[in-house]
C-alpha atoms as a PDB file:
ATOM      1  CA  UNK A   1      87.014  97.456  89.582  1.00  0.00           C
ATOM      2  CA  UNK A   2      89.395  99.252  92.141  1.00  0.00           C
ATOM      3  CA  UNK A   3      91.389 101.930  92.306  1.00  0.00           C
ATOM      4  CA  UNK A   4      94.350 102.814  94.068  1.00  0.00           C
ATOM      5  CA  UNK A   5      93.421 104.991  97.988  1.00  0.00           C
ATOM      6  CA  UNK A   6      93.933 108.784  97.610  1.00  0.00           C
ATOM      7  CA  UNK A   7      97.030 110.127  99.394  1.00  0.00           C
ATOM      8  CA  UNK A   8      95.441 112.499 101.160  1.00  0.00           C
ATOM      9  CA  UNK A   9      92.755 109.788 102.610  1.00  0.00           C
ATOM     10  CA  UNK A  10      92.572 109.179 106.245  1.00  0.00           C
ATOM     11  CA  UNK A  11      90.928 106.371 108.923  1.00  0.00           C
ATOM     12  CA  UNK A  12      87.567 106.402 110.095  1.00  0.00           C
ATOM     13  CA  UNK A  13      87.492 105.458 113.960  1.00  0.00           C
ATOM     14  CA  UNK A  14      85.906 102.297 115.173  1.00  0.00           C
ATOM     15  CA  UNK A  15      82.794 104.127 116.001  1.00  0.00           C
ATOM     16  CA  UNK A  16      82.452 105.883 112.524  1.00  0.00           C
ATOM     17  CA  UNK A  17      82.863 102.033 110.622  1.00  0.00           C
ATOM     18  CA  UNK A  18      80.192 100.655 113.336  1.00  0.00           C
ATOM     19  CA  UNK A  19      77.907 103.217 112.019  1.00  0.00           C
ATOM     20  CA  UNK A  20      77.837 102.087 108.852  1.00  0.00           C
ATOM     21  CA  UNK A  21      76.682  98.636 109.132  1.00  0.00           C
ATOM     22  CA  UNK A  22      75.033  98.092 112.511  1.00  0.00           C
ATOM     23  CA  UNK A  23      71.390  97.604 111.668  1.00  0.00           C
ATOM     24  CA  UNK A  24      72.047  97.450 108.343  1.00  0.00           C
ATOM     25  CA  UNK A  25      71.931  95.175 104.966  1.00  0.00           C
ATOM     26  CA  UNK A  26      74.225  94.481 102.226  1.00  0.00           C
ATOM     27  CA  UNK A  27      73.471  94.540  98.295  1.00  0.00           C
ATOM     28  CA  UNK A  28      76.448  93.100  97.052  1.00  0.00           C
ATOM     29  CA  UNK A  29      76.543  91.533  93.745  1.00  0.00           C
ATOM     30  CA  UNK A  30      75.415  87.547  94.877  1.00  0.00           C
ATOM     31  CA  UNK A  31      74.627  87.857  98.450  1.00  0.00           C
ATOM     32  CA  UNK A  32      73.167  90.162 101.248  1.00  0.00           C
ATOM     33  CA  UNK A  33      74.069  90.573 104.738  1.00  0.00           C
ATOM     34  CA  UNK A  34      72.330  92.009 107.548  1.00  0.00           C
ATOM     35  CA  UNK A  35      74.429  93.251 110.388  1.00  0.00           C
ATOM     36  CA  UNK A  36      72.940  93.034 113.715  1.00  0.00           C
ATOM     37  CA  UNK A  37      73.225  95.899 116.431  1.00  0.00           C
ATOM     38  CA  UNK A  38      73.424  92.423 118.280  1.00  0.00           C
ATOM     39  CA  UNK A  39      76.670  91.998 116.535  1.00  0.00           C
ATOM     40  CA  UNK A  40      75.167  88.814 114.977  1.00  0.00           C
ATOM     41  CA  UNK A  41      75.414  88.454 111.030  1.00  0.00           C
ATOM     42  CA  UNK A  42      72.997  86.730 108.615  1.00  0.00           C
ATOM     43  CA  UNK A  43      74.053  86.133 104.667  1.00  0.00           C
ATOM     44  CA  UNK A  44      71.811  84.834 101.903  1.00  0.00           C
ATOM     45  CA  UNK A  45      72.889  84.100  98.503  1.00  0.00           C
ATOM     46  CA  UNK A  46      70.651  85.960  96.120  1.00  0.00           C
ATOM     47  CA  UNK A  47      69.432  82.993  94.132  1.00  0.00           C
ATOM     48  CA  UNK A  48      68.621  81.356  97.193  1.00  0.00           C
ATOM     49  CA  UNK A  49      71.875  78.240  97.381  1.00  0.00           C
ATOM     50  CA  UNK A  50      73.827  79.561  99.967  1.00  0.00           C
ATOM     51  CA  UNK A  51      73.497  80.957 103.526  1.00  0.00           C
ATOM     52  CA  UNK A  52      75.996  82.213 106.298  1.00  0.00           C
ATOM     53  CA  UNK A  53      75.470  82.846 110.018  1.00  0.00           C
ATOM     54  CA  UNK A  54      78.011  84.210 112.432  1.00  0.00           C
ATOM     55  CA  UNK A  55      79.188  87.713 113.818  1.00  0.00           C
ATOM     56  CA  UNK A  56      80.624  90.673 113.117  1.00  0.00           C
ATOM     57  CA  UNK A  57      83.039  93.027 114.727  1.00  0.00           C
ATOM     58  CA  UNK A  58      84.754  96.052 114.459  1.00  0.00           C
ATOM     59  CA  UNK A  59      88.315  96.946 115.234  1.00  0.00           C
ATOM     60  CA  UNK A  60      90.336  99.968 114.508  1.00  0.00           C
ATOM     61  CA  UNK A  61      88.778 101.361 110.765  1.00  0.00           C
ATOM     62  CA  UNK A  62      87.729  97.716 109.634  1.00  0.00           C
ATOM     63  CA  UNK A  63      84.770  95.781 110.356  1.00  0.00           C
ATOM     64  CA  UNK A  64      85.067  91.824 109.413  1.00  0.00           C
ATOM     65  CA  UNK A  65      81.910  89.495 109.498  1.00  0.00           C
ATOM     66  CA  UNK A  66      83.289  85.758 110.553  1.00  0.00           C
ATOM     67  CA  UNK A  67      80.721  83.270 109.643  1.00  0.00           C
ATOM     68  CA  UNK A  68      80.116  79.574 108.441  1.00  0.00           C
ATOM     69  CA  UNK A  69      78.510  79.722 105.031  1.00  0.00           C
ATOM     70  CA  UNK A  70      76.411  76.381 104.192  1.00  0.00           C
ATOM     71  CA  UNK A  71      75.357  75.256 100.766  1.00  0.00           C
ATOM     72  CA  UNK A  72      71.344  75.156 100.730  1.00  0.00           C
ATOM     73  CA  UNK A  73      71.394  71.756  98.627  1.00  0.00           C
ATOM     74  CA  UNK A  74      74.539  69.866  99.549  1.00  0.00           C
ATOM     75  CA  UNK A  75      74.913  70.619 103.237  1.00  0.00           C
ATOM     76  CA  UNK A  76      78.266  71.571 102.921  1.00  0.00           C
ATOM     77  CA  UNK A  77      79.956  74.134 104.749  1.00  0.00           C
ATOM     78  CA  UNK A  78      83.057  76.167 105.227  1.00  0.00           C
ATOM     79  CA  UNK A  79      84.346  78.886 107.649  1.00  0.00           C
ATOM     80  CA  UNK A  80      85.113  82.083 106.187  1.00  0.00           C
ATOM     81  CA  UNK A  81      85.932  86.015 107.000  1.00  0.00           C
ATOM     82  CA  UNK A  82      85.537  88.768 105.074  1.00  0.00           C
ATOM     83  CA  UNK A  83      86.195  92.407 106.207  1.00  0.00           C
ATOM     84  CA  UNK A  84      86.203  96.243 104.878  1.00  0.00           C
ATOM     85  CA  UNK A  85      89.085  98.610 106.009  1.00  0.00           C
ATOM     86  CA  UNK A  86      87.328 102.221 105.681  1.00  0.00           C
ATOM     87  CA  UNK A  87      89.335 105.823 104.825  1.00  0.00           C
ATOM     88  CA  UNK A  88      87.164 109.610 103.883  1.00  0.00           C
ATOM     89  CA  UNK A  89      88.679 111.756 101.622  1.00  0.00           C
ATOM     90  CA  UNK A  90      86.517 114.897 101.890  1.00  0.00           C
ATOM     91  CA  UNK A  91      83.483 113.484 101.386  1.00  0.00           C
ATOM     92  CA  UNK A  92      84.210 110.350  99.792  1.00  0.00           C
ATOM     93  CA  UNK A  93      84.316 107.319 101.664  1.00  0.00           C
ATOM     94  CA  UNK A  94      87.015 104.698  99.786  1.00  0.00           C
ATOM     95  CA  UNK A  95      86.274 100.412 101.345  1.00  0.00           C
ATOM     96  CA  UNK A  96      88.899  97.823 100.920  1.00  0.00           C
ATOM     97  CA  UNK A  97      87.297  94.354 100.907  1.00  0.00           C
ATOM     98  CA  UNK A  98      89.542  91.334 102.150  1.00  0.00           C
ATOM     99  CA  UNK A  99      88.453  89.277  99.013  1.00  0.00           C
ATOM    100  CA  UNK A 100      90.044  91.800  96.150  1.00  0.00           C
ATOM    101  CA  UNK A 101      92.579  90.270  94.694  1.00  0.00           C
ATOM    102  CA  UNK A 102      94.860  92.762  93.693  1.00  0.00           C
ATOM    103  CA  UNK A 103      95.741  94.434  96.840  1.00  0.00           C
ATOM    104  CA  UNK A 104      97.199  98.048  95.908  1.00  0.00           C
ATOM    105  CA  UNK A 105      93.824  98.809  93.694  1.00  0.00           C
ATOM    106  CA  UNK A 106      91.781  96.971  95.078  1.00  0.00           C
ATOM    107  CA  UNK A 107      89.700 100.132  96.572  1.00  0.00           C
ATOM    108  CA  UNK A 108      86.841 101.403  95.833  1.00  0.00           C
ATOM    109  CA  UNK A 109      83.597 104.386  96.462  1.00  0.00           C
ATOM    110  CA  UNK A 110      80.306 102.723  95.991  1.00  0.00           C
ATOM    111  CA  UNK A 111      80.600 100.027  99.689  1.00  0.00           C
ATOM    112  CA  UNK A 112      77.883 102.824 101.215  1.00  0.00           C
ATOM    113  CA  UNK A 113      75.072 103.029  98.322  1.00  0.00           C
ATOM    114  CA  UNK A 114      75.236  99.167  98.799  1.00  0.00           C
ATOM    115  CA  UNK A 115      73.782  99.526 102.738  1.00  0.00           C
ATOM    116  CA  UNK A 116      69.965  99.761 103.200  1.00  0.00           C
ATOM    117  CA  UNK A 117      68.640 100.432 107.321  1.00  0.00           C
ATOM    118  CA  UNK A 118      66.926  97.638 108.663  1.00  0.00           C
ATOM    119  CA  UNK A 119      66.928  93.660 108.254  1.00  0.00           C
ATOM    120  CA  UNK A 120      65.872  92.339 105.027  1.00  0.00           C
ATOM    121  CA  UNK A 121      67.809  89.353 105.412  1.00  0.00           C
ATOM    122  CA  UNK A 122      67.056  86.852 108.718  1.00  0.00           C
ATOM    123  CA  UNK A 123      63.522  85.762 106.981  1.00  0.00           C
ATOM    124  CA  UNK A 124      64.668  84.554 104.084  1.00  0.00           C
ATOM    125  CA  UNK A 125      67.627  83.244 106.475  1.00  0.00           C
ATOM    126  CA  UNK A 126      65.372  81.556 108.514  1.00  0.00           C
ATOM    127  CA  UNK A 127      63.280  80.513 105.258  1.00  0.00           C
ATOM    128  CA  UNK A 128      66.290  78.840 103.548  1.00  0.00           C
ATOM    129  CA  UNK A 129      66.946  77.039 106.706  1.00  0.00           C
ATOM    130  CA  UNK A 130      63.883  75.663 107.777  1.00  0.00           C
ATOM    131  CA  UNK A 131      63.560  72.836 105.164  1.00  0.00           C
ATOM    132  CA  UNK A 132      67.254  71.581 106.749  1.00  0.00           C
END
């Protein structure tokens, strides 16, 4: 999936990353995340079995979202935090995420197609947590 950062790539400030995600959601693969201008942060797993509340916060060129996700069904929880260390080249913008693995190629281009304006998140949230 990744690829190794460009050389010639350089750090977006704090207020360039903050940008990005406040008031925006997340399509990521099995969950999305809406990050408050609040600096609160909902998650909901796609098919519905997991949720995550906490915050978000942004220091130097990486935001990172600490949160306690909760299983919908079995109540169980755990603490986790995930975060995305930004760099341009030209006009590509190249995200790290915390949870890759391989850490030299673990980069990659597409972080910014993945964020939508708005909230399209704290219903379903507040939907999946409800019944609880």
């Amino acid at each position: 999936m990744g690829e190794r950062l460009p050389k010639d790539a350089t750090k977006l400030s704090a207020e360039e990353v903050r940008k990005i995600y406040s008031g925006k959601t997340s399509n990521w693969s099995r969950s999305n995340a809406y990050f408050s201008p609040d600096g609160s942060y909902f998650l909901v797993g796609k098919n519905g079995n997991f949720v995550g509340k906490g915050d978000w916060t942004v220091s130097d060129n990486a935001v990172c979202a600490s949160f306690q996700v909760r299983g919908v069904k079995d109540g169980g929880t755990k603490n986790v935090k995930d975060c995305w260390t930004w760099f341009k080249q030209g006009k590509k913008y190249w995200t790290f995420w915390s949870g890759e693995k391989d850490k030299k190629n673990g980069y990659y281009d597409g972080e910014m197609k993945k964020l939508s304006k708005g909230d399209k998140v704290t219903k379903k949230f507040q939907q999946l947590t409800a019944s609880n």
